[in-house]
N, C-alpha and C. Protein backbone atom coordinates (compact mmCIF):
# COMPACT_ATOMS: atom_id res chain seq x y z
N UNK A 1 0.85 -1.20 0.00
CA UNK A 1 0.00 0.00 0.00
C UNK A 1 0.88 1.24 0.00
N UNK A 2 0.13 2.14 -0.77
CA UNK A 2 1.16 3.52 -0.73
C UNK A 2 0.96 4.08 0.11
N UNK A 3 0.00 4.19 0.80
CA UNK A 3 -0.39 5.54 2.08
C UNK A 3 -0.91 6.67 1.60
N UNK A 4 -1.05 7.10 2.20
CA UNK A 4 -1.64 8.61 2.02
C UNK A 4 -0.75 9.25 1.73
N UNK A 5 -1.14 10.15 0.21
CA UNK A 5 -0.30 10.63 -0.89
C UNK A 5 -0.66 12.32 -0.62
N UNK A 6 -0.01 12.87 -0.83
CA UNK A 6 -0.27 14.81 -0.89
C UNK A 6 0.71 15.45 -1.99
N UNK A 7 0.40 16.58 -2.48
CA UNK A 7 0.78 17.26 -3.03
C UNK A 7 0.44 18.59 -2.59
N UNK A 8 1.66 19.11 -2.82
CA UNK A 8 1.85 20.78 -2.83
C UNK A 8 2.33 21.54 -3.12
N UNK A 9 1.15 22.18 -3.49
CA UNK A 9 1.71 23.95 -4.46
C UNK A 9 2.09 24.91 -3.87
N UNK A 10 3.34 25.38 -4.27
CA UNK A 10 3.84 26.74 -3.11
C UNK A 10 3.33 28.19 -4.50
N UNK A 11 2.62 28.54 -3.64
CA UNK A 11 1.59 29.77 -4.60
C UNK A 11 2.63 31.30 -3.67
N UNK A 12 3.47 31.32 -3.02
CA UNK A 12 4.30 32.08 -2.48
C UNK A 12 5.10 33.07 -2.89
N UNK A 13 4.67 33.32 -4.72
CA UNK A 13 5.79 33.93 -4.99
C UNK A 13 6.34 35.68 -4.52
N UNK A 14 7.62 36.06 -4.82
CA UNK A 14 8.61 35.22 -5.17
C UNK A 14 9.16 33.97 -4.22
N UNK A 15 8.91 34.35 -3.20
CA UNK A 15 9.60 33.48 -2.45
C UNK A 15 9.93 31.96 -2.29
N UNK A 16 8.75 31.11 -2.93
CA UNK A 16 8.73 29.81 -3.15
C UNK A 16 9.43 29.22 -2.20
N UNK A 17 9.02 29.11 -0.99
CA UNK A 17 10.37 28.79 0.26
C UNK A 17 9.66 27.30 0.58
N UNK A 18 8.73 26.95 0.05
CA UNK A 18 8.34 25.19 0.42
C UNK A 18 9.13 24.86 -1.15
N UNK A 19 9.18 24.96 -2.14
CA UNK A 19 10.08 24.78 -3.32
C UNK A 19 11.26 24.55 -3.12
N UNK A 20 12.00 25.62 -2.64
CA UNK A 20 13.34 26.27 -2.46
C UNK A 20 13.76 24.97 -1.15
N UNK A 21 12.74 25.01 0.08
CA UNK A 21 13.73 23.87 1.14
C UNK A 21 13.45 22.19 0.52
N UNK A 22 12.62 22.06 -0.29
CA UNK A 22 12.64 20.73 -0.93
C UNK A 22 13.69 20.52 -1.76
N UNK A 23 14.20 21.73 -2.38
CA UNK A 23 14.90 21.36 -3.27
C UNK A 23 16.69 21.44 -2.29
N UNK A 24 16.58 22.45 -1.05
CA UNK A 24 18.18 22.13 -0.11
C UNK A 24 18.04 20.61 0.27
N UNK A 25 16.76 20.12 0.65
CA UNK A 25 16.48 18.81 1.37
C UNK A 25 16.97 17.52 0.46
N UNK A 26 16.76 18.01 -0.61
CA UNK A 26 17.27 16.89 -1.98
C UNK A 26 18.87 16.84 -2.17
N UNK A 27 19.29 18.14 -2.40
CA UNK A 27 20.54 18.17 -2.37
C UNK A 27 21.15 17.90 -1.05
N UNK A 28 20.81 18.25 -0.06
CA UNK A 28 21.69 17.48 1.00
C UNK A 28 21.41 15.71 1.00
N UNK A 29 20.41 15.56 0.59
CA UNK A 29 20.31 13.26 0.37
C UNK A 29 21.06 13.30 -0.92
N UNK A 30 21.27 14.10 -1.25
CA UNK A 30 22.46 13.84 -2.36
C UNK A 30 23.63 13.21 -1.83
N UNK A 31 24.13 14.53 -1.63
CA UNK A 31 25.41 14.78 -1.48
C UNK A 31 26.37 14.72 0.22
N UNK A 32 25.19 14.23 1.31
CA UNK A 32 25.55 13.89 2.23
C UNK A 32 25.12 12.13 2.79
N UNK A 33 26.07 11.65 3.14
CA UNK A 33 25.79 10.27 3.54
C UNK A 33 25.43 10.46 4.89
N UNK A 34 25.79 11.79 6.02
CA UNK A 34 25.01 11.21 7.42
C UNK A 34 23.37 11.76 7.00
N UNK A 35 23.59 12.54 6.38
CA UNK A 35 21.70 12.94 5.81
C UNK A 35 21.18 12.07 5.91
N UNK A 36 21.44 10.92 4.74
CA UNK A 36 21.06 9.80 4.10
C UNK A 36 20.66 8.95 5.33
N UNK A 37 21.70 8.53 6.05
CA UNK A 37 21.74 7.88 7.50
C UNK A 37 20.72 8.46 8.25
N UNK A 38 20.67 9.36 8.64
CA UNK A 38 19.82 10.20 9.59
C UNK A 38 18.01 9.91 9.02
N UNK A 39 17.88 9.99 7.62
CA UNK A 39 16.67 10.09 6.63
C UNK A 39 16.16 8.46 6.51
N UNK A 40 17.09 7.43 6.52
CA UNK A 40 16.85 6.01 7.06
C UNK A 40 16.71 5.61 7.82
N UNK A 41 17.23 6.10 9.09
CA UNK A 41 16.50 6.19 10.22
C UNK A 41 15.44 6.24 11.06
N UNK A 42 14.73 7.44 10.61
CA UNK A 42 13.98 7.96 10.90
C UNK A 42 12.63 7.35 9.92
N UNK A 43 12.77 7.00 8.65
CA UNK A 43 11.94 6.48 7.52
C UNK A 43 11.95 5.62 6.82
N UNK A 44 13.23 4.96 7.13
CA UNK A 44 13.54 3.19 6.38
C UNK A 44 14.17 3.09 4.91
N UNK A 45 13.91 2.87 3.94
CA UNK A 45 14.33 2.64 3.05
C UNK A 45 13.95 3.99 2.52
N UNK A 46 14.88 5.02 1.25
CA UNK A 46 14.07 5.67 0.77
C UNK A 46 14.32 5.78 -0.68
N UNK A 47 13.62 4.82 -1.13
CA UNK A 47 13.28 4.44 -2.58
C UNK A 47 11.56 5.07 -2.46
N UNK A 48 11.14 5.53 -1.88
CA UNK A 48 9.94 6.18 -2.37
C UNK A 48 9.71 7.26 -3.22
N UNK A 49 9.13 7.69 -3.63
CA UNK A 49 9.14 8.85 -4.59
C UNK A 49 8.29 10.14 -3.35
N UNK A 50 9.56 11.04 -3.21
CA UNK A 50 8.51 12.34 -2.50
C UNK A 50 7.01 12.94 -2.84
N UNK A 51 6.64 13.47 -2.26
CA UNK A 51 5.28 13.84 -2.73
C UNK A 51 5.94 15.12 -3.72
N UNK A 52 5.37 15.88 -4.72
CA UNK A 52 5.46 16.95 -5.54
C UNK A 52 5.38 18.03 -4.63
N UNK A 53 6.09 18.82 -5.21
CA UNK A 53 5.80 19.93 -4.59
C UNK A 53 6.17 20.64 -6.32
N UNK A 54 5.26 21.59 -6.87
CA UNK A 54 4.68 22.76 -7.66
C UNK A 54 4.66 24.17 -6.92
N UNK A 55 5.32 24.81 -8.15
CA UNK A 55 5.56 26.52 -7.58
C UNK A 55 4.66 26.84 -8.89
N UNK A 56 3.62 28.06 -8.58
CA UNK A 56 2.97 28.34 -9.30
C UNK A 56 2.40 29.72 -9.13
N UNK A 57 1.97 30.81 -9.38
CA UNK A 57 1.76 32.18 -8.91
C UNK A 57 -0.15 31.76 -8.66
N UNK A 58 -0.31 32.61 -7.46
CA UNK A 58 -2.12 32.12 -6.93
C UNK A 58 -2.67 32.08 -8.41
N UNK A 59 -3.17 32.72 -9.36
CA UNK A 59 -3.82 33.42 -10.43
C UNK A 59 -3.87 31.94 -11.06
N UNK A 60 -3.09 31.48 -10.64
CA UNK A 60 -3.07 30.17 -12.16
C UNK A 60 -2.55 28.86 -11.39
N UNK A 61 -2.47 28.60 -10.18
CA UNK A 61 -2.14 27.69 -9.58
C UNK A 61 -3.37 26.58 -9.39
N UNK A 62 -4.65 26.85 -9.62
CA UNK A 62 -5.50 25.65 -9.80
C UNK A 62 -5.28 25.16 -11.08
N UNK A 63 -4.61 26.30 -12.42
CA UNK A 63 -5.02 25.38 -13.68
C UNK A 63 -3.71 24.53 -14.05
N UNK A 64 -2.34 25.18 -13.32
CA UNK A 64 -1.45 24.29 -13.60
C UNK A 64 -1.64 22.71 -12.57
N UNK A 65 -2.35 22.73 -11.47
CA UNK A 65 -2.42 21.69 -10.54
C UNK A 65 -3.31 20.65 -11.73
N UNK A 66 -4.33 21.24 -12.40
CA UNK A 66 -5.21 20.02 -12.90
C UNK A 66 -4.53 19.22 -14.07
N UNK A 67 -3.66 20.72 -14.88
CA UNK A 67 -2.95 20.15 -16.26
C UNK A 67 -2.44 19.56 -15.65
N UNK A 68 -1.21 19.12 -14.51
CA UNK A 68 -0.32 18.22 -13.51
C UNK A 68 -1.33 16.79 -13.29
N UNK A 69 -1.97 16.90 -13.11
CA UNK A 69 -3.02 15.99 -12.55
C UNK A 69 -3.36 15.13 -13.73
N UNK A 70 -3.77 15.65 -14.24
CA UNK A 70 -4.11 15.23 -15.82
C UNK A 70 -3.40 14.02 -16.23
N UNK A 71 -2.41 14.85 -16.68
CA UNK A 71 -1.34 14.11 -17.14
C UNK A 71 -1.07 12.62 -16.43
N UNK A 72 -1.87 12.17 -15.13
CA UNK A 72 -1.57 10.98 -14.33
C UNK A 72 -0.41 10.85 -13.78
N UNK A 73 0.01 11.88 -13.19
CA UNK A 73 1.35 11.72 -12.60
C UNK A 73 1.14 11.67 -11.11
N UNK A 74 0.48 11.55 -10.65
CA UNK A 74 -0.37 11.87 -9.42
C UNK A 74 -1.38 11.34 -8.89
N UNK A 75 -1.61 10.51 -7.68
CA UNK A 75 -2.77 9.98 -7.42
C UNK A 75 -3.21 10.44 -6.43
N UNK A 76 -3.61 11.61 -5.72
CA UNK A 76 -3.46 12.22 -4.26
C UNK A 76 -5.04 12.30 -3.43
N UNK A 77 -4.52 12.04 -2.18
CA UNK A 77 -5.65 12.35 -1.16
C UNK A 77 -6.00 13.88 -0.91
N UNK A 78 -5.18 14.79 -0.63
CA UNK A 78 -4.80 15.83 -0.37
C UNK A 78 -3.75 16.82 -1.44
N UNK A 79 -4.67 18.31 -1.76
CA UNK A 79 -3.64 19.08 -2.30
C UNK A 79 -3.92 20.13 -1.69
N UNK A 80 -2.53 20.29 -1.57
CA UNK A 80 -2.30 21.44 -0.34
C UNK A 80 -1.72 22.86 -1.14
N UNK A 81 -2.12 24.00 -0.83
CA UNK A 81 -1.78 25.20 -1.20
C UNK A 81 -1.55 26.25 -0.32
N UNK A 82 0.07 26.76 -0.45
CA UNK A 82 0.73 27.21 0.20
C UNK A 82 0.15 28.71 -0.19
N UNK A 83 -0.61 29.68 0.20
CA UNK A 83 -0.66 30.92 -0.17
C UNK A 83 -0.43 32.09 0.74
N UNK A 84 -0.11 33.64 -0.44
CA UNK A 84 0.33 34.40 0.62
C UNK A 84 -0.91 35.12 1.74
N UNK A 85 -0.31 35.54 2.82
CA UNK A 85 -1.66 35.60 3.60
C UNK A 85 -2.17 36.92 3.51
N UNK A 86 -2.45 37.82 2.56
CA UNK A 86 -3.28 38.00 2.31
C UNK A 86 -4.46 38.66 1.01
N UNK A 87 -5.36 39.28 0.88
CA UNK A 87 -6.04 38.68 0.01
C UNK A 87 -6.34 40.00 -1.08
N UNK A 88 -4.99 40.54 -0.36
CA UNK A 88 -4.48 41.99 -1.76
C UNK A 88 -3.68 41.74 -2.58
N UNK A 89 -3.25 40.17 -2.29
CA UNK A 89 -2.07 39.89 -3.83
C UNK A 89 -3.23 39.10 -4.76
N UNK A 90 -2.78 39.65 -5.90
CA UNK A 90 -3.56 39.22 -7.09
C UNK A 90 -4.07 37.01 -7.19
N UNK A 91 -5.04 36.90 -7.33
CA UNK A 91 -5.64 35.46 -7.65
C UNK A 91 -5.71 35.07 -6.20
N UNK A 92 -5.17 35.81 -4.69
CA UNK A 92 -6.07 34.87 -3.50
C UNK A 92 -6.94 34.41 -3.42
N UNK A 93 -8.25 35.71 -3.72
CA UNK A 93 -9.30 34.98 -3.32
C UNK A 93 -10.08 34.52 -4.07
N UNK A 94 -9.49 34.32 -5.75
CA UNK A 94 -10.59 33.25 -6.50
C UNK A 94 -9.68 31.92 -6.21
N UNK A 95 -8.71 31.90 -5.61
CA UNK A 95 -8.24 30.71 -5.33
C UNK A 95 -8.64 30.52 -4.16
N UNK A 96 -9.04 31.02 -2.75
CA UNK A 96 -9.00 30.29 -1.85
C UNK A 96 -10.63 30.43 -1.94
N UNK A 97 -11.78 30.44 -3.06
CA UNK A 97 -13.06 30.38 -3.17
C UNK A 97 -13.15 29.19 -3.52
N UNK A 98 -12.22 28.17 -4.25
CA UNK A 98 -12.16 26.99 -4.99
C UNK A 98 -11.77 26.01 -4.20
N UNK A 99 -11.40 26.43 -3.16
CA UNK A 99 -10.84 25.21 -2.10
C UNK A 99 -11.72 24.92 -1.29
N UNK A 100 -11.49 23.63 -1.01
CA UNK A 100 -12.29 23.26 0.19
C UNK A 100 -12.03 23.51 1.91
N UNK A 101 -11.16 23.61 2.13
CA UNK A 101 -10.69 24.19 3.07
C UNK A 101 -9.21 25.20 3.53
N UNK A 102 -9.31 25.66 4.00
CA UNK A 102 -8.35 26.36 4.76
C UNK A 102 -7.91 26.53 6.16
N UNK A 103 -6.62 26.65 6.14
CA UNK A 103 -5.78 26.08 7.57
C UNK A 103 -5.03 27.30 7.62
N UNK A 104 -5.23 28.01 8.66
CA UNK A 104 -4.69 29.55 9.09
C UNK A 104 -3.92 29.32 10.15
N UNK A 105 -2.61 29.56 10.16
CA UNK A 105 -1.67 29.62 11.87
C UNK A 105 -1.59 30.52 11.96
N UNK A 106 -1.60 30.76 13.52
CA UNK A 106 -1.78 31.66 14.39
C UNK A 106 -0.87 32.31 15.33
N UNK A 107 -0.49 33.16 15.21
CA UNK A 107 0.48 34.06 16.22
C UNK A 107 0.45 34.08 17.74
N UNK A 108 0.82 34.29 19.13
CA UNK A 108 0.48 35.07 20.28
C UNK A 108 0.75 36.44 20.04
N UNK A 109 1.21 37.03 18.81
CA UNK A 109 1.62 38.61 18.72
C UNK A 109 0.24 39.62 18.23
N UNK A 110 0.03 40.26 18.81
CA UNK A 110 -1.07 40.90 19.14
C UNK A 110 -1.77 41.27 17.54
N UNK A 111 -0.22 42.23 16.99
CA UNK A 111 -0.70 42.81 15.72
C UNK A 111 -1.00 41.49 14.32
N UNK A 112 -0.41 40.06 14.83
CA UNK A 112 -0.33 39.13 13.94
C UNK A 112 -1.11 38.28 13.74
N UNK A 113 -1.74 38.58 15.66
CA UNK A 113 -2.74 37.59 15.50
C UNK A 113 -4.30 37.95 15.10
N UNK A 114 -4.44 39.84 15.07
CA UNK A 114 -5.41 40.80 14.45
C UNK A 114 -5.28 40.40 13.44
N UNK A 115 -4.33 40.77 12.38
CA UNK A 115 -4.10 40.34 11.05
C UNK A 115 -5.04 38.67 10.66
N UNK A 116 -4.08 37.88 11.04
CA UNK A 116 -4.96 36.70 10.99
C UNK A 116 -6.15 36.27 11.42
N UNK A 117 -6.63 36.73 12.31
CA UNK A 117 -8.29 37.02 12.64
C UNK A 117 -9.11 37.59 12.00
N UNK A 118 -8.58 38.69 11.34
CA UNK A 118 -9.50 39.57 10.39
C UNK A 118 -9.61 39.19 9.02
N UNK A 119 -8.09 38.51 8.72
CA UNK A 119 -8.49 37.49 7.36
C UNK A 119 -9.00 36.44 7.47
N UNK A 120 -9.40 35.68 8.89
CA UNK A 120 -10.23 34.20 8.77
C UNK A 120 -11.65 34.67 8.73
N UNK A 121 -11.88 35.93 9.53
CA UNK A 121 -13.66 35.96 9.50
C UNK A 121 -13.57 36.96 8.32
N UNK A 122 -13.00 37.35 7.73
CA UNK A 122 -14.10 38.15 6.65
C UNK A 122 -14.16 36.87 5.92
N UNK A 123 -13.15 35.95 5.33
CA UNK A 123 -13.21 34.72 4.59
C UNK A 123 -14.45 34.19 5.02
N UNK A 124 -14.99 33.65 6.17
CA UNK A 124 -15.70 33.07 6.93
C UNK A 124 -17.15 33.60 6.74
N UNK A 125 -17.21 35.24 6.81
CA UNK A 125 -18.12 35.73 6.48
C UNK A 125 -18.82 35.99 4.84
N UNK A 126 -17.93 36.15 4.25
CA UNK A 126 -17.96 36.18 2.88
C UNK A 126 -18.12 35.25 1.91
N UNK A 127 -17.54 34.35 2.21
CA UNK A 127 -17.15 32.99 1.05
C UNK A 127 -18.17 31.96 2.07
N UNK A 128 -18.00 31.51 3.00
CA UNK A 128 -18.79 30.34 3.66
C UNK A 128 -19.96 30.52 4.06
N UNK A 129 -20.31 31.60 5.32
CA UNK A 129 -21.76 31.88 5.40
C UNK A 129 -22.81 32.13 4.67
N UNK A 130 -22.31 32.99 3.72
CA UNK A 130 -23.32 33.12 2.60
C UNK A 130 -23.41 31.85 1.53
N UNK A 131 -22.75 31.13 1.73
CA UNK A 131 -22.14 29.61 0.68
C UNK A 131 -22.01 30.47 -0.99
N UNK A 132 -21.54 31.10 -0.93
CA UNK A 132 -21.03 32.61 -2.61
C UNK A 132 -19.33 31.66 -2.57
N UNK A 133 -18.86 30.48 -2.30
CA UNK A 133 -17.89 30.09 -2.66
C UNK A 133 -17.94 28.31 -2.36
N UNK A 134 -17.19 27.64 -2.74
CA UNK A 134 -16.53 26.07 -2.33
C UNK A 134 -16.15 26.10 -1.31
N UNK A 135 -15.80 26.95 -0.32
CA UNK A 135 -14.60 26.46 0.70
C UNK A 135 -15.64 26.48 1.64
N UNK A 136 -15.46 25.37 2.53
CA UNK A 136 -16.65 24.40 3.71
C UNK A 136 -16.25 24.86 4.94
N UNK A 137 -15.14 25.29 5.15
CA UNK A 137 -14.37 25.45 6.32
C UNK A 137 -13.33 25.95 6.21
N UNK A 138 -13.08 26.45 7.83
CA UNK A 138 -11.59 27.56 8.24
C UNK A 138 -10.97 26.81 9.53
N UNK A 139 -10.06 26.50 9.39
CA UNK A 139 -9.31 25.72 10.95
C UNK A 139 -8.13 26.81 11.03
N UNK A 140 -8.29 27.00 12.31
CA UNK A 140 -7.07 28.13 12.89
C UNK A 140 -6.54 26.81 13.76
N UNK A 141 -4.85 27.11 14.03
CA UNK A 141 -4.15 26.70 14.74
C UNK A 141 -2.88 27.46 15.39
N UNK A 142 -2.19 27.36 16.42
CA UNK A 142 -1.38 27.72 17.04
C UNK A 142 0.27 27.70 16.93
N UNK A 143 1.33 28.12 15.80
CA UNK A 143 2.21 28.62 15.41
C UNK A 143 3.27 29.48 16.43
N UNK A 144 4.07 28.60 16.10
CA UNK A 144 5.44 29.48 17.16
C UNK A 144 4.96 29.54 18.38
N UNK A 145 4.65 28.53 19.16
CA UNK A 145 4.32 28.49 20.77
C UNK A 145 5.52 28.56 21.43
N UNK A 146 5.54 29.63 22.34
CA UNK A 146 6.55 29.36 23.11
C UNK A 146 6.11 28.92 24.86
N UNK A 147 6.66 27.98 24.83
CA UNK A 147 6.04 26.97 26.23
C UNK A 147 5.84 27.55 27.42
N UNK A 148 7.05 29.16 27.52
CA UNK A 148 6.79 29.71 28.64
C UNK A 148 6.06 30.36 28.32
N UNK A 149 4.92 30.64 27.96
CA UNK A 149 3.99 31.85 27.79
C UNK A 149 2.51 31.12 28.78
N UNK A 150 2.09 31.56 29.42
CA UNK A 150 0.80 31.29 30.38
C UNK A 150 -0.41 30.88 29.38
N UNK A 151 -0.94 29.50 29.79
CA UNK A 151 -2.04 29.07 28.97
C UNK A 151 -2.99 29.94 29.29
N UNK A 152 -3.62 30.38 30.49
CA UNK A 152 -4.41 31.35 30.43
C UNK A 152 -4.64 32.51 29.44
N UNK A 153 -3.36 32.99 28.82
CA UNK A 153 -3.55 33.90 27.63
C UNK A 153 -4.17 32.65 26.44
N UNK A 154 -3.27 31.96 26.26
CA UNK A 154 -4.15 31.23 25.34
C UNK A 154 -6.04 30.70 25.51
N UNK A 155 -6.01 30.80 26.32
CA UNK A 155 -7.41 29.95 26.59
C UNK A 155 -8.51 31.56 26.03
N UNK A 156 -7.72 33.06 26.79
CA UNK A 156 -8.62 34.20 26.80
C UNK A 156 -8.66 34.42 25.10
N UNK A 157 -7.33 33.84 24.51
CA UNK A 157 -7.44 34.43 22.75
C UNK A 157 -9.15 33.05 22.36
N UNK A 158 -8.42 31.72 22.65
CA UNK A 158 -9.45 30.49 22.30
C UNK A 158 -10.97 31.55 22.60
N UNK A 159 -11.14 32.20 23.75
CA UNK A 159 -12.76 32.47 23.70
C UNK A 159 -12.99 33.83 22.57
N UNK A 160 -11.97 34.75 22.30
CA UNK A 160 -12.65 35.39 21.48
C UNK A 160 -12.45 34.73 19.83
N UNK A 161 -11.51 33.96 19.52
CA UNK A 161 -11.69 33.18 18.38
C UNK A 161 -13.26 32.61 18.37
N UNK A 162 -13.73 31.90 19.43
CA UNK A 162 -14.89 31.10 19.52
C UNK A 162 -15.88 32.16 19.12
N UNK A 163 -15.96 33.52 19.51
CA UNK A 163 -17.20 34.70 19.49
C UNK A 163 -17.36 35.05 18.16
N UNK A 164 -16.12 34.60 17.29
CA UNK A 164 -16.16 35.13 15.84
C UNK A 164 -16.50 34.01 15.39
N UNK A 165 -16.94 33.27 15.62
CA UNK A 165 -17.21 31.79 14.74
C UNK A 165 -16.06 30.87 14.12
N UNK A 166 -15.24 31.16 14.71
CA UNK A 166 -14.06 29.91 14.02
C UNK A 166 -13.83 29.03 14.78
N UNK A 167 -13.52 28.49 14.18
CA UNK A 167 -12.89 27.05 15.14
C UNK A 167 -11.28 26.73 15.29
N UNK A 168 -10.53 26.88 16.39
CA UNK A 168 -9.16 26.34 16.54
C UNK A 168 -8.73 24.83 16.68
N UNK A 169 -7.91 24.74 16.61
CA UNK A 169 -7.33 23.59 16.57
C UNK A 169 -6.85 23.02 17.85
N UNK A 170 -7.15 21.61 18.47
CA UNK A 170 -6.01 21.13 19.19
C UNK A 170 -4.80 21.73 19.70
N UNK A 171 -3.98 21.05 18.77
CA UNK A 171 -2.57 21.24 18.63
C UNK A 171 -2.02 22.24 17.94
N UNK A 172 -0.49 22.28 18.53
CA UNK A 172 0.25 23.13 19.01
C UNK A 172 1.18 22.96 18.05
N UNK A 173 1.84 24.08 17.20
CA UNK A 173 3.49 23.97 16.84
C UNK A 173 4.35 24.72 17.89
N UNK A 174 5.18 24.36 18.65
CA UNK A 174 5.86 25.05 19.50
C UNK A 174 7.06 25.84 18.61
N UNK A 175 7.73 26.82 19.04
CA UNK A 175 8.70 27.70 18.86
C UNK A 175 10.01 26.97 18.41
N UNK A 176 10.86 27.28 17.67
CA UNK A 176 12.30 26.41 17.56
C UNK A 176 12.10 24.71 17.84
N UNK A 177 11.31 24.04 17.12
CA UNK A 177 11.42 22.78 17.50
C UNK A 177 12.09 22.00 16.08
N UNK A 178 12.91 21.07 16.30
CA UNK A 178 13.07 20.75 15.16
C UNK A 178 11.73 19.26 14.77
N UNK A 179 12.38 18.91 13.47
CA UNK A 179 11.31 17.97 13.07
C UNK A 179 11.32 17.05 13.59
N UNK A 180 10.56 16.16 14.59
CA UNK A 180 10.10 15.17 14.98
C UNK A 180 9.35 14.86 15.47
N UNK A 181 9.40 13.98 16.86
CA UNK A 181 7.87 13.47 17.84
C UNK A 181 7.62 15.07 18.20
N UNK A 182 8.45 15.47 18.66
CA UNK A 182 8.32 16.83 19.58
C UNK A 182 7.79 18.00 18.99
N UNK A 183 8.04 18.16 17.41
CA UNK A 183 7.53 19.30 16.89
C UNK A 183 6.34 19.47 16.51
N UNK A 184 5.19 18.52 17.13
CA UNK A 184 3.60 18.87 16.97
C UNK A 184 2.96 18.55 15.66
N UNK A 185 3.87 18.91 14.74
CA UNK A 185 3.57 18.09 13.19
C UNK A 185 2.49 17.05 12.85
N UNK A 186 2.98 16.06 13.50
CA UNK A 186 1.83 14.99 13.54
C UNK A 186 0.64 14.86 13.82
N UNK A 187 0.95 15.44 15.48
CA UNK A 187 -0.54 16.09 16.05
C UNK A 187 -1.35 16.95 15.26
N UNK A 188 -0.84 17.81 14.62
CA UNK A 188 -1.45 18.45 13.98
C UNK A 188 -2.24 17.70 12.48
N UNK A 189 -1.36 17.03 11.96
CA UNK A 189 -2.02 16.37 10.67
C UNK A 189 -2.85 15.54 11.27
N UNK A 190 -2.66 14.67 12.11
CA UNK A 190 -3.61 13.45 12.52
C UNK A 190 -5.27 14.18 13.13
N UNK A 191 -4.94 15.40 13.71
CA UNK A 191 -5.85 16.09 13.99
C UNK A 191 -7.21 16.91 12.63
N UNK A 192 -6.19 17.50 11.50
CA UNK A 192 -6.71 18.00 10.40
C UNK A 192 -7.41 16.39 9.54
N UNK A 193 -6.98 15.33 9.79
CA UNK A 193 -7.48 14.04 9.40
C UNK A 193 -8.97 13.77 9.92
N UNK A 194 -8.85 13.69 10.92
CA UNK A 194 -9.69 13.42 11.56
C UNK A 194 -10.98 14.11 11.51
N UNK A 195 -10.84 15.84 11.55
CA UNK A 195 -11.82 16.46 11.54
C UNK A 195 -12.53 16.53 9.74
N UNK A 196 -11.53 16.26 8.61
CA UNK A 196 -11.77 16.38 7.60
C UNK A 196 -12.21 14.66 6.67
N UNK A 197 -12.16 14.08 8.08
CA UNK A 197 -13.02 12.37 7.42
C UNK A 197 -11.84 11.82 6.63
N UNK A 198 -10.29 12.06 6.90
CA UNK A 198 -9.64 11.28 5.68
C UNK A 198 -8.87 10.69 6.61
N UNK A 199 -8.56 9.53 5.96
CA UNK A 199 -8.08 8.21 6.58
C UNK A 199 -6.42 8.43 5.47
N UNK A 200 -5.58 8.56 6.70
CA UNK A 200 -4.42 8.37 6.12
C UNK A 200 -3.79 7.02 5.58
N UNK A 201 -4.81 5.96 5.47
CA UNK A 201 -4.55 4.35 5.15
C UNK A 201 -5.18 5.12 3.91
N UNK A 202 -6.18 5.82 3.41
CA UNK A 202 -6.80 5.63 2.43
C UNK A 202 -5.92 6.59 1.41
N UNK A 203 -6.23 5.04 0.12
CA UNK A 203 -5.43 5.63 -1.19
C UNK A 203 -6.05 5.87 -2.64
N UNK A 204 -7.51 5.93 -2.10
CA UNK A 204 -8.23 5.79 -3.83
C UNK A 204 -9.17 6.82 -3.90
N UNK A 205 -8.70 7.88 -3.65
CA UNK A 205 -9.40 9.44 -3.75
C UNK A 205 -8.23 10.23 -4.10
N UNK A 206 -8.75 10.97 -5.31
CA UNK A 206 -7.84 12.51 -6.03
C UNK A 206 -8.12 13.77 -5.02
N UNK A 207 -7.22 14.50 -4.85
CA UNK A 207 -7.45 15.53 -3.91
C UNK A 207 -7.98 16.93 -5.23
């Protein structure tokens, strides 16, 4: 069985920085053998083929995903789109009208986490309540946690998120963590699984 397959478009430009670290991540399993070691380790054999990752500007990033698709190069549960956050760069929001969902992280910084609040509910208000778009849902989650900060602030942001109608997430990405058990990653996908009905065993649905 293949597992649960994803693809993703980094719609980021210029920056293309999910592009750009796939492509340092390749060249270091190149050209380093403790990489390699470290990457077997952790994942066993790696004769698998990575998931895609596509750089594409918002405006045109659904039509290059389908021509991609098309073509059968791809069998995916999930396609994921990396976009910028917010919805004054050209093609956001007929792209994030076409999606089915959206996954917003979240700041403790006052002015960052306004910012991102005010782009989940007008989205929320605009595109979903009125159903004037595709997208079913908004999941906010928690970005750059730093452990010493008092849950009580978190719990007082959780109730006014709740007053605007969104829904947060579980889990946590903590601050400086690197990739593993510890960096919340998982929690977090197994969590976005769960609430979105997809079975990471399951392999016979196109995203």
């Amino acid at each position: 069985m293949r597992g649960f397959r994803v693809a993703v478009i980094d719609c980021d430009y210029p920056q293309y920085s999910v592009l750009r670290q796939r492509q340092r991540d390749t060249a270091s399993a190149e050209t380093s053998a403790l990489v390699r070691q470290r990457l077997e380790a952790q994942f066993g054999r790696l004769d698998r083929q990575p998931y895609p990752v596509l750089a594409a500007r918002p405006q045109t990033a659904l039509r290059e995903w389908e021509q991609y698709a098309a073509r059968g190069q791809e069998s995916c549960q999930a396609v994921l789109f990396d976009l910028p956050g917010t919805m004054g760069t050209e093609g956001v929001l007929s792209t994030l009208a076409a999606l089915d969902y959206l996954v917003v992280p979240l700041k403790a910084d006052r002015m960052v986490l306004e910012s991102s609040l005010n782009f989940a509910a007008t989205l929320n208000d605009r595109l979903i309540t009125t159903g004037a778009s595709r997208l079913r849902g908004i999941f906010l989650f928690w970005n750059l946690v730093d452990r010493r900060e008092r849950n009580r602030l978190y719990d007082i942001y959780a109730t006014g998120i709740s007053q605007l109608g969104l829904r947060l997430l579980h889990s946590r990405i903590p601050v400086r963590a690197a990739l593993g058990r510890k960096c919340g990653l998982a929690d977090l996908i197994n969590e976005l699984c769960l609430a979105l009905n997809l079975d990471p065993k399951d392999e016979g649905r196109n995203g």
